[in-house]
N, C-alpha and C. Protein backbone atom coordinates (compact mmCIF):
# COMPACT_ATOMS: atom_id res chain seq x y z
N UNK A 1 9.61 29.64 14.42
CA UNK A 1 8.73 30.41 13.56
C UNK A 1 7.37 30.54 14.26
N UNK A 2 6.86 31.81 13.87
CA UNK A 2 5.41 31.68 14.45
C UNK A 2 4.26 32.50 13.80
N UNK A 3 3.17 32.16 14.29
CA UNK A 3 2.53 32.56 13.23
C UNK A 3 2.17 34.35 12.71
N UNK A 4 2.91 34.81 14.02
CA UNK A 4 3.00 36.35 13.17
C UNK A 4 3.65 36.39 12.45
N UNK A 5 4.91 35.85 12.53
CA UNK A 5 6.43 35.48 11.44
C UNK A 5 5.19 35.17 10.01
N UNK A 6 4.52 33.99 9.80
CA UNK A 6 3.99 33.62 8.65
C UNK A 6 3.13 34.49 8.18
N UNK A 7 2.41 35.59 8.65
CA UNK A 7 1.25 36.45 8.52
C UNK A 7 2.15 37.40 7.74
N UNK A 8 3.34 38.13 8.21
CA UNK A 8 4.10 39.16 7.73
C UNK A 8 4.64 38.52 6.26
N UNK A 9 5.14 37.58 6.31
CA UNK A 9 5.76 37.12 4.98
C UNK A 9 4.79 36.79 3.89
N UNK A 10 3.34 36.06 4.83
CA UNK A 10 2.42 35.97 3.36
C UNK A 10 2.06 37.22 2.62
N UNK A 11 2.02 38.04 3.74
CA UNK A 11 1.02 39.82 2.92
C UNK A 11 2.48 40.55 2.16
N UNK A 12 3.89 39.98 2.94
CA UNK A 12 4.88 40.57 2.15
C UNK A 12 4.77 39.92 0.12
N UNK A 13 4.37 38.52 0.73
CA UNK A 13 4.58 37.78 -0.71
C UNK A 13 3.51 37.86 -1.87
N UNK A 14 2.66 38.15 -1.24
CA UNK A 14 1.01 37.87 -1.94
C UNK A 14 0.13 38.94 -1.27
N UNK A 15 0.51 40.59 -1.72
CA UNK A 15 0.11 41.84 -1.26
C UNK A 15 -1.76 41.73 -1.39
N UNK A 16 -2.47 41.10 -2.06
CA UNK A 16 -3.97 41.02 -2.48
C UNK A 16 -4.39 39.92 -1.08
N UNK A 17 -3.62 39.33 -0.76
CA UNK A 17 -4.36 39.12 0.83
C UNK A 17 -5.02 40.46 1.72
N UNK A 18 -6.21 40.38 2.05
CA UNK A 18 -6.53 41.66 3.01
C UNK A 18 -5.91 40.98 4.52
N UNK A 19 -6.01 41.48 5.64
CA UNK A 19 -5.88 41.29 7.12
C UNK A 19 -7.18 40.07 7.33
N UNK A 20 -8.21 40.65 6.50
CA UNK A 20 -9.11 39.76 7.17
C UNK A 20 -8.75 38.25 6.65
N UNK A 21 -8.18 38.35 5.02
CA UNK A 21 -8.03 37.12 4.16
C UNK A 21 -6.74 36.28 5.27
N UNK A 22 -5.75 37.13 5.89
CA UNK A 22 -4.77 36.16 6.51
C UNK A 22 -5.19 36.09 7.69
N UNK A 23 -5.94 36.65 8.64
CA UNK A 23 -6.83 36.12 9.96
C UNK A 23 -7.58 34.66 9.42
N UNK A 24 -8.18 34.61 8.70
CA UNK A 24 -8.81 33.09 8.23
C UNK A 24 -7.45 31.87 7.98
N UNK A 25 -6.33 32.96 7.01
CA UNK A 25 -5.62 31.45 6.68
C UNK A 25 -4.95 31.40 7.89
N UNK A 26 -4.56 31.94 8.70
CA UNK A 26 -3.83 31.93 10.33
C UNK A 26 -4.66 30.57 11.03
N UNK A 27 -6.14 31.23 11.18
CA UNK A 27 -6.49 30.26 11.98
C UNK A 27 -6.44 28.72 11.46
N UNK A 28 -6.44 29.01 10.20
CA UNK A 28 -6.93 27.36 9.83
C UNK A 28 -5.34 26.80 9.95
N UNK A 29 -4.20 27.16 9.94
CA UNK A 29 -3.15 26.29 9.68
C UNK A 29 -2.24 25.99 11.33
N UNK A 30 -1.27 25.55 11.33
CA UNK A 30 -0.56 25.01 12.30
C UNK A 30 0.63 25.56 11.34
N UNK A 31 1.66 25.83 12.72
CA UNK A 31 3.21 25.66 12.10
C UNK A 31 3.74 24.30 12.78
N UNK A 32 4.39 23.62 11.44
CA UNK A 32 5.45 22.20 12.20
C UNK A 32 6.89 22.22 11.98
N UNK A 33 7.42 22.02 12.64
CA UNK A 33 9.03 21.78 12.56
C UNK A 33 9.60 21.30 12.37
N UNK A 34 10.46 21.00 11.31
CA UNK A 34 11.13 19.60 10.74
C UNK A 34 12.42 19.80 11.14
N UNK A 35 13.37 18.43 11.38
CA UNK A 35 14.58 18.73 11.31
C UNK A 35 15.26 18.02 9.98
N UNK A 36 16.28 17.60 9.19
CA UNK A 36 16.98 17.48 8.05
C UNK A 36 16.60 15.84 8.31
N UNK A 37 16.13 15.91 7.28
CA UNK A 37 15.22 14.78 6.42
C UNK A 37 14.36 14.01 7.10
N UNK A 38 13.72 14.53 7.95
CA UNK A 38 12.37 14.17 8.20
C UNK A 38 11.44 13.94 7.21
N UNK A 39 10.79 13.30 7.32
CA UNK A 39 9.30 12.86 5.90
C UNK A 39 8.39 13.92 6.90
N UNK A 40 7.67 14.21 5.54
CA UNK A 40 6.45 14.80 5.84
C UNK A 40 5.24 14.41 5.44
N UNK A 41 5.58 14.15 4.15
CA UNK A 41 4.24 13.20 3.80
C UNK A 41 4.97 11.64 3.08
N UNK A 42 4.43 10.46 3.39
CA UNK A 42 4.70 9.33 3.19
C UNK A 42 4.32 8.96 1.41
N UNK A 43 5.03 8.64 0.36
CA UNK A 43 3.67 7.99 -0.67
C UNK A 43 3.22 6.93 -0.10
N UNK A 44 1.61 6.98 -0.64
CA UNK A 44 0.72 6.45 -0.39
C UNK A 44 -0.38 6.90 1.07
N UNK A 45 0.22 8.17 1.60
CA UNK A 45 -0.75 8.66 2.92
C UNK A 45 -1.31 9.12 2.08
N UNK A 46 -2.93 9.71 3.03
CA UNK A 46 -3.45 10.70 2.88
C UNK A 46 -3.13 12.18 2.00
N UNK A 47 -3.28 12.92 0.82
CA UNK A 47 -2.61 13.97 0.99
C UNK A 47 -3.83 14.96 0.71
N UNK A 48 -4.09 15.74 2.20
CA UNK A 48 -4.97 16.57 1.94
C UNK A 48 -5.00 18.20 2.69
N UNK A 49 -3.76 18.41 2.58
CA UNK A 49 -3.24 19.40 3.39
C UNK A 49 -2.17 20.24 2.31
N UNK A 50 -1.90 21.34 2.62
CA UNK A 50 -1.02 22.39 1.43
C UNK A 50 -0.26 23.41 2.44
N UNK A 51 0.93 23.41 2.11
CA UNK A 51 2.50 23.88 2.80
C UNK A 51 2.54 25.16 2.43
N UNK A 52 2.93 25.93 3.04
CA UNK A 52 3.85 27.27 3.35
C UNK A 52 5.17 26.73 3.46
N UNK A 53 6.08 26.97 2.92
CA UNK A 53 7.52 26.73 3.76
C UNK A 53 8.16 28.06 3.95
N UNK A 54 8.43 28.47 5.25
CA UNK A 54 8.44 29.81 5.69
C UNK A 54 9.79 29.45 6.07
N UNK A 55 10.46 28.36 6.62
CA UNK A 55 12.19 29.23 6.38
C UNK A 55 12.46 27.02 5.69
N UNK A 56 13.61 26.97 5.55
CA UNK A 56 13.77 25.49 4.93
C UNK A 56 13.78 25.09 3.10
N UNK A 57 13.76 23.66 3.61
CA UNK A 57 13.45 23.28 1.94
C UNK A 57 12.97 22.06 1.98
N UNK A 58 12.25 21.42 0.76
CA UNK A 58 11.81 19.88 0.70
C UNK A 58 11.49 19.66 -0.71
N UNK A 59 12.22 18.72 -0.55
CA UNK A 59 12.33 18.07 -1.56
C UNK A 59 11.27 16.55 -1.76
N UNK A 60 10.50 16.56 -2.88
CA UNK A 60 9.38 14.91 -3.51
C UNK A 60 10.30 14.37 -4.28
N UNK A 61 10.02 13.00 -3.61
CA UNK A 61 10.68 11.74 -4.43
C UNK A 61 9.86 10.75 -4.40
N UNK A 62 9.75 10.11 -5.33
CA UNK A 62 8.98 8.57 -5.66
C UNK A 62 10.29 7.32 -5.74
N UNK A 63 10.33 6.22 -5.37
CA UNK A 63 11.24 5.29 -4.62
C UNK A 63 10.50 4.45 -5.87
N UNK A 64 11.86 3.82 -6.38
CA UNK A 64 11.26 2.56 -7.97
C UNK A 64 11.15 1.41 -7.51
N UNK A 65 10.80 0.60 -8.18
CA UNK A 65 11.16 -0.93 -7.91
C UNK A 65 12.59 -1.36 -7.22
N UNK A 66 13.80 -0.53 -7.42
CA UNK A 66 14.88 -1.40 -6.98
C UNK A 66 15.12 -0.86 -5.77
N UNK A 67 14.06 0.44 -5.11
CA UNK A 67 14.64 1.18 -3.98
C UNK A 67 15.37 2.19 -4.12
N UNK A 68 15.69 3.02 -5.49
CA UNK A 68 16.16 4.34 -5.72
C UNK A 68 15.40 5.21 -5.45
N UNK A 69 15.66 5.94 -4.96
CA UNK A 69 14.92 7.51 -5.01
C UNK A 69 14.90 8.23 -6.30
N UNK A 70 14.12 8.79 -6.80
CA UNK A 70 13.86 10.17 -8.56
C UNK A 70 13.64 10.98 -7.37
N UNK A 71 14.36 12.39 -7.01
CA UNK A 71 13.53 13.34 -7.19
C UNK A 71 12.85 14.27 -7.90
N UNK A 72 12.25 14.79 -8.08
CA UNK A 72 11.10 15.40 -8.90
C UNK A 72 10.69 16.64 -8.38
N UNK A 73 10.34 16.89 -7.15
CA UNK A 73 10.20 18.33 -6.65
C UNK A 73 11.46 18.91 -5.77
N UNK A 74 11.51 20.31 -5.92
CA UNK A 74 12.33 20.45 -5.23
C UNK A 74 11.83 22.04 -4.54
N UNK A 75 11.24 22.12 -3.69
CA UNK A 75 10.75 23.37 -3.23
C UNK A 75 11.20 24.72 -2.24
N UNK A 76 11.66 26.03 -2.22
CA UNK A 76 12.58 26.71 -1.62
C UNK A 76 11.74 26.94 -0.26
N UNK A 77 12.18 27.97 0.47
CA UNK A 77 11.84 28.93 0.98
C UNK A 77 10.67 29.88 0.51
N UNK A 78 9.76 30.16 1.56
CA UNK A 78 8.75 31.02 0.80
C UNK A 78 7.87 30.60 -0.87
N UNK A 79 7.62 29.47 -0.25
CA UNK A 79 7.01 28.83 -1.87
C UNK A 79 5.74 27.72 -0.99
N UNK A 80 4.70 27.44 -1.84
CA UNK A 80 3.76 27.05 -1.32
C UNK A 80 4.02 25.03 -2.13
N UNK A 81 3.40 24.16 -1.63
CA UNK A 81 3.72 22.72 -2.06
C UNK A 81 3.02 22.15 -1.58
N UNK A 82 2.11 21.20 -2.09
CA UNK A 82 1.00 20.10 -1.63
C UNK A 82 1.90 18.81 -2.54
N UNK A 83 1.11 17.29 -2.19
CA UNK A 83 1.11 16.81 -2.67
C UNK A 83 0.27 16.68 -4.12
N UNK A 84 0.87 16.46 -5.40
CA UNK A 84 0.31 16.32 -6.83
C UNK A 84 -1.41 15.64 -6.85
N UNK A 85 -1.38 14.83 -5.92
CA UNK A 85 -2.54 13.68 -5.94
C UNK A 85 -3.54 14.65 -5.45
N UNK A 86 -3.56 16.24 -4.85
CA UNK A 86 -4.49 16.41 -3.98
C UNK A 86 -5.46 17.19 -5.63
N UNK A 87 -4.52 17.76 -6.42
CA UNK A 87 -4.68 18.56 -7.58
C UNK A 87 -5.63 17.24 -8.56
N UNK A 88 -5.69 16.15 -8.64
CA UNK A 88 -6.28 15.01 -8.87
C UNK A 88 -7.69 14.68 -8.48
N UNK A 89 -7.64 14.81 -7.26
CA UNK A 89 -8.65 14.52 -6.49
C UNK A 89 -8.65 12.83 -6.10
N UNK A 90 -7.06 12.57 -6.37
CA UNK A 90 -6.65 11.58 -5.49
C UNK A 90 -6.54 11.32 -3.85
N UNK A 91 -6.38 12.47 -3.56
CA UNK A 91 -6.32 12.53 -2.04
C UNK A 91 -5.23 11.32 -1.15
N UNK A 92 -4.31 10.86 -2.33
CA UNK A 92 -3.12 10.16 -1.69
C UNK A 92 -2.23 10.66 -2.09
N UNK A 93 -1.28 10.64 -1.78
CA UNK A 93 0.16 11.23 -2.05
C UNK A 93 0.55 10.07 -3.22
N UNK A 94 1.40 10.79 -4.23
CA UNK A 94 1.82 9.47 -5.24
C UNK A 94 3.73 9.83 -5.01
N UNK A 95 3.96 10.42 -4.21
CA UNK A 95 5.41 10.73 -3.81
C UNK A 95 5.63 11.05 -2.02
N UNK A 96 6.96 11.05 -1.73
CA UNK A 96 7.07 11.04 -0.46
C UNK A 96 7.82 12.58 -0.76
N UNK A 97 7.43 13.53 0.51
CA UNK A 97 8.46 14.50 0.68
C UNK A 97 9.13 14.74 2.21
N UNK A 98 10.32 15.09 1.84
CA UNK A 98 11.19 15.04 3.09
C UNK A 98 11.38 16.67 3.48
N UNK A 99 11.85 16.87 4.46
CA UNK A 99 12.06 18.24 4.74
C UNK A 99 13.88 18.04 4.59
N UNK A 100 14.64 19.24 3.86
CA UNK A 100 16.39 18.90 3.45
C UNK A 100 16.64 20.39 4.59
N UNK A 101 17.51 19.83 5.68
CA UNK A 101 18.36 20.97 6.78
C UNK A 101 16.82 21.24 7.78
N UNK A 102 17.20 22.32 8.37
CA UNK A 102 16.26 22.52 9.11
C UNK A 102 14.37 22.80 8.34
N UNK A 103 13.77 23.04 9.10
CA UNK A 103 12.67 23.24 7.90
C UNK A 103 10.95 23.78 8.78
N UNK A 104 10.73 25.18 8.53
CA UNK A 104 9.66 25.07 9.07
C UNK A 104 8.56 25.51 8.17
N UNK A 105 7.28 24.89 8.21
CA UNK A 105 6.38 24.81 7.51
C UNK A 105 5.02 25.16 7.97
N UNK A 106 3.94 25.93 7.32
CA UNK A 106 2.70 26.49 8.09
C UNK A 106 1.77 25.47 6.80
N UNK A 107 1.08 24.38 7.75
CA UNK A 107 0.39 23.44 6.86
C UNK A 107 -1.11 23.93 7.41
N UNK A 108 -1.82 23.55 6.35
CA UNK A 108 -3.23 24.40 5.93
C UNK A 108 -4.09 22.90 4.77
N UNK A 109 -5.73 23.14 5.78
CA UNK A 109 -6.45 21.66 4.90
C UNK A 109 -6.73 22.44 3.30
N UNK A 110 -6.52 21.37 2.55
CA UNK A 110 -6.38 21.74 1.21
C UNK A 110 -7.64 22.15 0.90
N UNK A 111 -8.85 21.51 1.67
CA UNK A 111 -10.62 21.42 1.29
C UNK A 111 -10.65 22.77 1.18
N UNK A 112 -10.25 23.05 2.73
CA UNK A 112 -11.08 24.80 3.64
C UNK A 112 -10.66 25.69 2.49
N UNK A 113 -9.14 25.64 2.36
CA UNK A 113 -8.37 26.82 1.25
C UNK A 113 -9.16 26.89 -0.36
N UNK A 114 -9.64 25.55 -0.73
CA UNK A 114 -10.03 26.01 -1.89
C UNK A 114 -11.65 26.49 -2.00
N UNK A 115 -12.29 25.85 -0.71
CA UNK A 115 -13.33 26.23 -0.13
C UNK A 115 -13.58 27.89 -0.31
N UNK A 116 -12.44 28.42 0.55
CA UNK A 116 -12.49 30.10 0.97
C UNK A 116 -11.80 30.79 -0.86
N UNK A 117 -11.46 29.99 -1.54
CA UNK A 117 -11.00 30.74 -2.59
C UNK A 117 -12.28 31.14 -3.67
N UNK A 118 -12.98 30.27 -3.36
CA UNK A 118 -14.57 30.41 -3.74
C UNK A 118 -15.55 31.77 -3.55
N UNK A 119 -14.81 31.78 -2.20
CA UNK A 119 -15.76 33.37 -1.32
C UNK A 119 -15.19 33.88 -0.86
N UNK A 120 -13.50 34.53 -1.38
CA UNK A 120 -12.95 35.48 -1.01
C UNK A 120 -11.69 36.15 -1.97
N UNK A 121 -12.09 37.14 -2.77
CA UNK A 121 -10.93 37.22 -3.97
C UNK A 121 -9.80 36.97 -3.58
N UNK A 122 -9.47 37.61 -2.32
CA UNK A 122 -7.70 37.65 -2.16
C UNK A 122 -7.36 36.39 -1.88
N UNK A 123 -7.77 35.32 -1.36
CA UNK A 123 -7.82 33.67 -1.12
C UNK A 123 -8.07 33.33 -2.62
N UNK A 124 -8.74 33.86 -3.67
CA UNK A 124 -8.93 33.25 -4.75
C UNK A 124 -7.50 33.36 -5.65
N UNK A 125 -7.00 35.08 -5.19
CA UNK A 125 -6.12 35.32 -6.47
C UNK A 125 -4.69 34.53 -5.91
N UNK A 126 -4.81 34.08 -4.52
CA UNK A 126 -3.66 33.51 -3.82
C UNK A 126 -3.60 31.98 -4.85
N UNK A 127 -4.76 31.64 -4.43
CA UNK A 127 -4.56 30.49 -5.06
C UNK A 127 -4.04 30.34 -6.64
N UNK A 128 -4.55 31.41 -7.54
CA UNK A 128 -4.18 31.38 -8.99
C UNK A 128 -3.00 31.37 -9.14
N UNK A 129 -2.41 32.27 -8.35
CA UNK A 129 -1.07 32.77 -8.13
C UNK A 129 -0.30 31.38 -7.91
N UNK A 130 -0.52 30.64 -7.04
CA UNK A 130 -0.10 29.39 -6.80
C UNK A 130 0.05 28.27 -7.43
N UNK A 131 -1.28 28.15 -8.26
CA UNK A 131 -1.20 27.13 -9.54
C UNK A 131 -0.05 27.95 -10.79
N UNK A 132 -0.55 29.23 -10.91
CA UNK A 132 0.43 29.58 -12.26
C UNK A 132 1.83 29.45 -12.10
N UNK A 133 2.48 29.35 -10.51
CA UNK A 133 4.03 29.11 -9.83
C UNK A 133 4.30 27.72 -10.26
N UNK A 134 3.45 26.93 -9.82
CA UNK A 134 3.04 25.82 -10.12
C UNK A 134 3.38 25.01 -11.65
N UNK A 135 2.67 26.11 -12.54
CA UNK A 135 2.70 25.31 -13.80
C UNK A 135 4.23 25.80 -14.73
N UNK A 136 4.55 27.11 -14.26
CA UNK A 136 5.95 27.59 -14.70
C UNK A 136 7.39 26.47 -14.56
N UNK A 137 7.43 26.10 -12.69
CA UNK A 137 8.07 25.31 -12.39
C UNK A 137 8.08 24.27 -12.97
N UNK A 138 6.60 23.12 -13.12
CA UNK A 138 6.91 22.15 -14.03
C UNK A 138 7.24 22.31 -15.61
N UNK A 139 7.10 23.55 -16.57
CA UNK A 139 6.72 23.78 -17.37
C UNK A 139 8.47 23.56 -18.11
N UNK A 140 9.04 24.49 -16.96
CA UNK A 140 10.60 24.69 -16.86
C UNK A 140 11.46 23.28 -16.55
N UNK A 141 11.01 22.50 -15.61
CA UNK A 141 11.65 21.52 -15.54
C UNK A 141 11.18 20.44 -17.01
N UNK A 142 10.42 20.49 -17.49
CA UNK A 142 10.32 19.81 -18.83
C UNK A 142 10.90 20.20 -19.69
N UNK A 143 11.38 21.93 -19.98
CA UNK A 143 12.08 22.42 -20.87
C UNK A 143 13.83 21.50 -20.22
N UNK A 144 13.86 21.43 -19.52
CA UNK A 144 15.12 21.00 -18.66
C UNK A 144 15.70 20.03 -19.07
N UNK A 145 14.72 18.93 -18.97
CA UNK A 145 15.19 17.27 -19.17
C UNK A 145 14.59 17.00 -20.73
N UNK A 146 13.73 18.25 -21.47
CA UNK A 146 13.64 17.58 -22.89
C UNK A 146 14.55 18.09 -23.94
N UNK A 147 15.21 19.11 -23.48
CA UNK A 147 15.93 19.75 -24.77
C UNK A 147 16.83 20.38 -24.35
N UNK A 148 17.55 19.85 -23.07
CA UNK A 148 19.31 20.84 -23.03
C UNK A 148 20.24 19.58 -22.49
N UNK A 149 21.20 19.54 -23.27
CA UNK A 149 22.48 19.30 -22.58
C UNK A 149 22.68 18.82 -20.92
N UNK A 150 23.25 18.08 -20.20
CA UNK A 150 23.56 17.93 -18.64
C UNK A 150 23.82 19.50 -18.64
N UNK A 151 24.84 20.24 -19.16
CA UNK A 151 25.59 21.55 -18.54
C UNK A 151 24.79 22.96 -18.83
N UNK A 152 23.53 22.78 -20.23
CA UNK A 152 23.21 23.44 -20.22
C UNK A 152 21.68 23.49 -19.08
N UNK A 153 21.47 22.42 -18.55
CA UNK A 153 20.47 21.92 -17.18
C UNK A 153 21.27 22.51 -16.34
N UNK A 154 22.11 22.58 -15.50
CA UNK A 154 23.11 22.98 -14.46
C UNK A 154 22.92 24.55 -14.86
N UNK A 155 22.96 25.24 -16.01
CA UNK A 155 23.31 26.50 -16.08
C UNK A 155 21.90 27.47 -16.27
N UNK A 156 20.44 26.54 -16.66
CA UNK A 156 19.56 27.02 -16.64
C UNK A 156 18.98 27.17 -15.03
N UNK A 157 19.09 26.04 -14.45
CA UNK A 157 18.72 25.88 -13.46
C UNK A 157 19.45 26.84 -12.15
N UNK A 158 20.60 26.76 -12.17
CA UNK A 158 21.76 27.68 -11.20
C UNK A 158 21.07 29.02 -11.70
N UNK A 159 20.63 29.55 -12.66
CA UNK A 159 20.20 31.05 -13.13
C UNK A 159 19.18 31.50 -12.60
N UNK A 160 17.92 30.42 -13.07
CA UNK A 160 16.50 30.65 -12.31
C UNK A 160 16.25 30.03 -10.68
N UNK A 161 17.14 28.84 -10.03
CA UNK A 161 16.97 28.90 -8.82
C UNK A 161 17.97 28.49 -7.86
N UNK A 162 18.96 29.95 -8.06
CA UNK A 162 20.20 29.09 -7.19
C UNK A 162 19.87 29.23 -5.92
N UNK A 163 18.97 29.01 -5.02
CA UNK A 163 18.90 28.94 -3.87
C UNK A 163 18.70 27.48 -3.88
N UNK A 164 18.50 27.28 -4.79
CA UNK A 164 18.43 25.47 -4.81
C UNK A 164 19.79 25.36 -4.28
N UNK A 165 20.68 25.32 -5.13
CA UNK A 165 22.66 25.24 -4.97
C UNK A 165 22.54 25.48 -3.79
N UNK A 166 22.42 26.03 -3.00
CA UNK A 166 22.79 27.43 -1.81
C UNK A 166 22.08 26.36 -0.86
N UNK A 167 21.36 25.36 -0.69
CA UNK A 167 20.38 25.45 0.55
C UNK A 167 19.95 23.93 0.20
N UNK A 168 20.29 23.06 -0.97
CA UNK A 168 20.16 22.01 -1.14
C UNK A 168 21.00 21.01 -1.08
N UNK A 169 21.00 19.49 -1.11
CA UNK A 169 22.49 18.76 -1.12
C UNK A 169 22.57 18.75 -2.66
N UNK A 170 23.50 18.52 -3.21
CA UNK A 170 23.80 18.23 -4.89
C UNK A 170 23.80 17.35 -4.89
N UNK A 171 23.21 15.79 -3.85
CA UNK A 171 23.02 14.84 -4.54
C UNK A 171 21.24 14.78 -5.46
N UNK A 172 20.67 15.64 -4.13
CA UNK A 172 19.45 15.71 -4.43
C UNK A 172 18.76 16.71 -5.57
N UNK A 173 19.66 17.83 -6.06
CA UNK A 173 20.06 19.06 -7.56
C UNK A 173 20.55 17.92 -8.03
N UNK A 174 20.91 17.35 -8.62
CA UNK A 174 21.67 16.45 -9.51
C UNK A 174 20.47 15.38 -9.69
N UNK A 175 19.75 14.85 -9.07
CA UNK A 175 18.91 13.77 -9.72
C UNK A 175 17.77 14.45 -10.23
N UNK A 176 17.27 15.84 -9.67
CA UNK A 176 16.22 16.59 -10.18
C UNK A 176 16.75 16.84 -11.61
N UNK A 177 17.88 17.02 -11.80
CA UNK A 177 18.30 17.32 -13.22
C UNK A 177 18.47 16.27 -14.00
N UNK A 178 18.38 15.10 -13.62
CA UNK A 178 18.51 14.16 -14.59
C UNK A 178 20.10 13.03 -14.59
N UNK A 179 21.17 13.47 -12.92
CA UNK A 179 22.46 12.96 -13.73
C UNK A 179 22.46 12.42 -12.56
N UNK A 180 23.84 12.52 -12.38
CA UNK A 180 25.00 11.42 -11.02
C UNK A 180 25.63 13.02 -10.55
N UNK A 181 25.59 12.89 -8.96
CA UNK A 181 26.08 13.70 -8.35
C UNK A 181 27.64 13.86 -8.87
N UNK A 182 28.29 12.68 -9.64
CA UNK A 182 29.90 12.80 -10.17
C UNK A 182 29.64 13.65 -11.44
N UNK A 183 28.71 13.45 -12.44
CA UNK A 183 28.33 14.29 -13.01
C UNK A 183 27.82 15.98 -13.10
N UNK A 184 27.29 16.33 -11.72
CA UNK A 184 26.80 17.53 -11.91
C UNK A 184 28.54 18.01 -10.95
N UNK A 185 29.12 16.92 -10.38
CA UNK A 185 30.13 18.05 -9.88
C UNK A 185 30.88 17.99 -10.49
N UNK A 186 31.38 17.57 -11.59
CA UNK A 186 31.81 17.63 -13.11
C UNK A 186 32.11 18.84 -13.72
N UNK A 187 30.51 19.10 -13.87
CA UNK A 187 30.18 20.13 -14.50
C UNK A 187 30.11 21.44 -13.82
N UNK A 188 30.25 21.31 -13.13
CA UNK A 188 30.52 22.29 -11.49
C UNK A 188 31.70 23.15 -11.66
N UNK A 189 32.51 21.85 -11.69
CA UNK A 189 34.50 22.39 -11.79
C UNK A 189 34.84 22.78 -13.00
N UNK A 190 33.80 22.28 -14.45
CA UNK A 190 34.52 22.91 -15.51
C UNK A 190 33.75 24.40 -15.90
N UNK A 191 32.68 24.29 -15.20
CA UNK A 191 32.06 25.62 -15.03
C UNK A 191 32.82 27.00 -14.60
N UNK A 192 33.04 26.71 -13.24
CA UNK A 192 33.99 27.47 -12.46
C UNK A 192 35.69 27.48 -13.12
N UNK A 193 35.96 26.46 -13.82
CA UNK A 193 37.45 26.59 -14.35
C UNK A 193 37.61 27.74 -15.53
N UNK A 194 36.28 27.32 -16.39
CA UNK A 194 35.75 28.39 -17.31
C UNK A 194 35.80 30.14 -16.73
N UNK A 195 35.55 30.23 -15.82
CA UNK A 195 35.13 31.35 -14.93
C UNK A 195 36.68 32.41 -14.58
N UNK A 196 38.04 31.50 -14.56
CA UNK A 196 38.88 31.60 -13.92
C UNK A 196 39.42 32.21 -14.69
């Protein structure tokens, strides 16, 4: 990936960027390269930096007392992702995220970006744009785990983001939803049997 690759896809994704607004976010970021399950950010580092993921996926998990993994985020292609703590003004990560398959990412300091969203609309409306993605996703995953069924979770979720299915492992779709990978492939086969 490179950074003309990321320039074309941001103004494709977020048309209120001007040339000049993605000449600034160009310079300030780096592209890094992950390969399948690399960490990217540790809990408990630093978290003061905010993701592009321009081709890939990654998935946040917080690790319990006994050494399980929760995941909790689960982020596509073409979607923007910081750590939660930076939105705090924690400036530590309170989760670890991994990069899932290959994974490339255009990382950008969280300061400068909200800095320039201050003194530049199209950096401003990027950012709104980002929090309101932001608050939908969690908004949805609470509708998820407070008031449906395992199958009706599998069937909301497969609707609004099957690129999750498509590009994720189902052990890691299956704990975001709340079950046991024997469970969501359960519900998988009687789904599809239904179908037949």
């Amino acid at each position: 990936m490179k950074e003309a690759q990321i320039r074309v896809l941001l103004k494709q994704l977020h048309p209120s960027l001007s040339d000049e607004d993605l000449d600034i976010l160009i310079s300030l970021g780096k592209i890094q390269n992950f390969k399948n399950k690399d960490l990217i950010i540790r809990e408990g580092d630093p978290a003061t930096y905010m993701y592009f993921i321009a081709q890939g996926m990654i998935r946040g998990y917080k690790t319990d007392d006994k050494g399980d993994q929760k995941t909790l985020i689960l982020r596509p292609t073409n979607t923007f992702f910081a750590a939660p703590g930076i939105l705090k003004d924690l400036m530590i990560s309170e989760y670890s995220f991994e990069s899932i398959k290959s994974t490339s990412l255009f990382k950008m300091p969280m300061d400068a970006f909200i800095h320039l969203s201050k003194e530049r609309i199209g950096i401003a409306q990027l950012y709104i744009d980002l929090l309101s993605e932001n608050l939908r996703t969690v908004f949805f995953r609470v509708e998820l785990l407070a008031g449906m069924s395992p199958e009706e979770r599998y069937e909301a979720l497969l609707k609004a983001r099957p690129e999750l299915f498509e590009k994720s492992f189902y052990k890691h779709v299956a704990n975001y939803l709340g079950m046991t990978p024997t469970s969501l492939s359960r519900i998988i086969k009687r789904t599809k049997g239904m179908e037949s």
